[in-house]
C-alpha atoms as a PDB file:
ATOM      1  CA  UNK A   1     115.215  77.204 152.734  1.00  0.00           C
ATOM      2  CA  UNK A   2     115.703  75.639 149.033  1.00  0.00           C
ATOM      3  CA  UNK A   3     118.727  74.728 149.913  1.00  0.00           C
ATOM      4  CA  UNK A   4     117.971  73.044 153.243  1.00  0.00           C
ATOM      5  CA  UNK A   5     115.500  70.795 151.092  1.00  0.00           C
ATOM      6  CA  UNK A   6     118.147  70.094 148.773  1.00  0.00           C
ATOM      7  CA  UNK A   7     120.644  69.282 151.389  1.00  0.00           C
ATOM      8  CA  UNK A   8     117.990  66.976 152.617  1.00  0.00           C
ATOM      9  CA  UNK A   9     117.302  65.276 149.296  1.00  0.00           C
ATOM     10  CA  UNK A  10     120.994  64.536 148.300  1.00  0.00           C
ATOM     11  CA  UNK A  11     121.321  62.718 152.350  1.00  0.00           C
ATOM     12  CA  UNK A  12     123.085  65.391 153.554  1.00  0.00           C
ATOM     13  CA  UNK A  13     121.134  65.426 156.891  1.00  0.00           C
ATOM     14  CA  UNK A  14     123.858  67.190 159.275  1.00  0.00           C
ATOM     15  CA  UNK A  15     124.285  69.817 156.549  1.00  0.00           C
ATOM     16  CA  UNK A  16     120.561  70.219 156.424  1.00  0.00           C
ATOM     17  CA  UNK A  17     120.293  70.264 160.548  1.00  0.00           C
ATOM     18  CA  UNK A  18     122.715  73.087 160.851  1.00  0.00           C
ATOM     19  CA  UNK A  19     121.308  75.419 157.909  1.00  0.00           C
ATOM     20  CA  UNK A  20     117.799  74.550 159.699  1.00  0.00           C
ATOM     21  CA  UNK A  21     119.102  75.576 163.084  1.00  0.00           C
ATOM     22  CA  UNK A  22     120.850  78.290 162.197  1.00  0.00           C
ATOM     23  CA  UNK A  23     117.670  79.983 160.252  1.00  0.00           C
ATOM     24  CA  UNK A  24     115.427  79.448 163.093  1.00  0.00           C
ATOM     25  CA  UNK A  25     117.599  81.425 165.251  1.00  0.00           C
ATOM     26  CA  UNK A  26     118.192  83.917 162.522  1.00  0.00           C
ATOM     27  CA  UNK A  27     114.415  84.315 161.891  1.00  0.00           C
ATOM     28  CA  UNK A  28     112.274  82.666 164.564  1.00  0.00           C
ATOM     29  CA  UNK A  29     108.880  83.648 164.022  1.00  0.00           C
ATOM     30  CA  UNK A  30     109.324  82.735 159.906  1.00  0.00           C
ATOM     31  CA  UNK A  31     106.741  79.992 159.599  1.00  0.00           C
ATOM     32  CA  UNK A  32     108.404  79.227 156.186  1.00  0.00           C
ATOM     33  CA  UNK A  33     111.663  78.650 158.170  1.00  0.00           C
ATOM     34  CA  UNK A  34     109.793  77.347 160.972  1.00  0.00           C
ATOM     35  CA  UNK A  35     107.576  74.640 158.929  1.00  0.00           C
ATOM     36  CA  UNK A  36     110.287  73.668 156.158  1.00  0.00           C
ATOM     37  CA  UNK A  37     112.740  72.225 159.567  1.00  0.00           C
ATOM     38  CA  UNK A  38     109.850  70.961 161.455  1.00  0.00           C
ATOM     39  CA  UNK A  39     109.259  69.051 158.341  1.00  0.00           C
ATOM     40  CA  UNK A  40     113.432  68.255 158.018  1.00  0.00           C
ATOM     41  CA  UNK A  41     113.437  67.487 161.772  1.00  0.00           C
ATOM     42  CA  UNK A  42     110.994  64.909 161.690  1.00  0.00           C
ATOM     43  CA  UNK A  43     111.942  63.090 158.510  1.00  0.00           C
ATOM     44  CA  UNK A  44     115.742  63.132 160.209  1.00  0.00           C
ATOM     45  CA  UNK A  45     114.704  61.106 162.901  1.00  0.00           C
ATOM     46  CA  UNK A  46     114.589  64.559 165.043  1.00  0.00           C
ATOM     47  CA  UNK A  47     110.953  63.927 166.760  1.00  0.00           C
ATOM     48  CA  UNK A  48     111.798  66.063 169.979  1.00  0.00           C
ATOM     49  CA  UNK A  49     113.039  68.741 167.562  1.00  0.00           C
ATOM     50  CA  UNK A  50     110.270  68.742 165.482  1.00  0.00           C
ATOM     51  CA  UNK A  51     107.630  68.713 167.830  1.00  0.00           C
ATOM     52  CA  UNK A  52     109.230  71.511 169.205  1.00  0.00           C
ATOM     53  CA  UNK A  53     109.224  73.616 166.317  1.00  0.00           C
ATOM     54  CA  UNK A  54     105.255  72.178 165.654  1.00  0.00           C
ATOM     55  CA  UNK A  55     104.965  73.764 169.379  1.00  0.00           C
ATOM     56  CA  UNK A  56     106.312  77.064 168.413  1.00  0.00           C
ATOM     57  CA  UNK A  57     104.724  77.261 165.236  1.00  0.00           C
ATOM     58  CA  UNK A  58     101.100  77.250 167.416  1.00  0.00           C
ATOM     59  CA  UNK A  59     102.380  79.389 169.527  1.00  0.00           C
ATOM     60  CA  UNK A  60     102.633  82.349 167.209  1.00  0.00           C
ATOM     61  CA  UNK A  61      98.987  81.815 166.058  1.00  0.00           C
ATOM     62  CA  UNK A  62      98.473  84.061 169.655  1.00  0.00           C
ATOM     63  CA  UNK A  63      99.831  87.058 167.656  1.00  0.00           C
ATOM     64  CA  UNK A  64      99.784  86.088 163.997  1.00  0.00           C
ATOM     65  CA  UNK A  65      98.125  84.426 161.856  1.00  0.00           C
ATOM     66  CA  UNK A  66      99.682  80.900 160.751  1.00  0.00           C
ATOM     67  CA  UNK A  67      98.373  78.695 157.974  1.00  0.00           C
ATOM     68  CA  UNK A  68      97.267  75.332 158.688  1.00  0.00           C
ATOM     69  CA  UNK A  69      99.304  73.499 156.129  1.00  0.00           C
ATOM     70  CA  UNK A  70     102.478  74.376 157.786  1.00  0.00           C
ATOM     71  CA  UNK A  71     101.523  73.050 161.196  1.00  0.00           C
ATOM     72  CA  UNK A  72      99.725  69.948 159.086  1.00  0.00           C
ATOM     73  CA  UNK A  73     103.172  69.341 157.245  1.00  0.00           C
ATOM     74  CA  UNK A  74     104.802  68.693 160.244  1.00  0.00           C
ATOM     75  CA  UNK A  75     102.174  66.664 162.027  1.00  0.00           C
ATOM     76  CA  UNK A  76     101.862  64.443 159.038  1.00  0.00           C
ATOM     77  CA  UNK A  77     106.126  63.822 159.047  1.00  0.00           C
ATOM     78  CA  UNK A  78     105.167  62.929 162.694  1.00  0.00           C
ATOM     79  CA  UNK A  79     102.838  60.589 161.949  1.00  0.00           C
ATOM     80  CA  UNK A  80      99.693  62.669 162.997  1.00  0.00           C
ATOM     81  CA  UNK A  81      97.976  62.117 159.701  1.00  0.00           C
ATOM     82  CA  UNK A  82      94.421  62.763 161.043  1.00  0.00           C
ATOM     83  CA  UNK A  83      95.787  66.424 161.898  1.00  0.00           C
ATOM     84  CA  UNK A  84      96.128  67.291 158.025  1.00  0.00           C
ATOM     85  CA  UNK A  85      93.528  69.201 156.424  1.00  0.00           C
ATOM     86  CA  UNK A  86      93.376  66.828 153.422  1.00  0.00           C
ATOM     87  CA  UNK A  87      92.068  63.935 156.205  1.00  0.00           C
ATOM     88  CA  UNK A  88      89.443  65.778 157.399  1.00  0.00           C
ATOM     89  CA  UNK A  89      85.903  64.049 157.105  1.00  0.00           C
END
């Protein structure tokens, strides 16, 4: 997943995308996985994508437990600040 990020950082978005989409299939209940390309999705421009993964994140809180920050991460690249934990009154 580092080197997702870093692919990210250095604008290297389509390199990023297919390391992304090709650890979610590998591992597709990993929230680390899961959270770090929701995250890459949404700051790509990839809203469908990452609201997808935001989706599938949830869903696993049925059978597992899954911190709030990772769902929060990705809501707050969408734009759904008041979702964060840090906004909460």
């Amino acid at each position: 997943m580092v080197l997702v990020l870093d692919y990210g950082q250095k604008h290297m978005g389509s390199e990023a995308l297919a390391k992304c989409d090709k650890a979610i299939e590998s591992l597709p209940e990993d929230q680390l996985v899961l959270t770090n390309c929701g995250k890459g999705y949404g700051l790509m421009g990839r809203r469908q994508q990452a609201l997808a993964v935001k989706t599938r994140v949830e869903g696993l809180s049925a059978r597992l437990y899954v911190g709030p920050f990772g769902i929060a991460l990705i809501a707050d690249t969408l734009g759904y600040n008041d979702t964060a934990p840090w906004c909460a009154a």
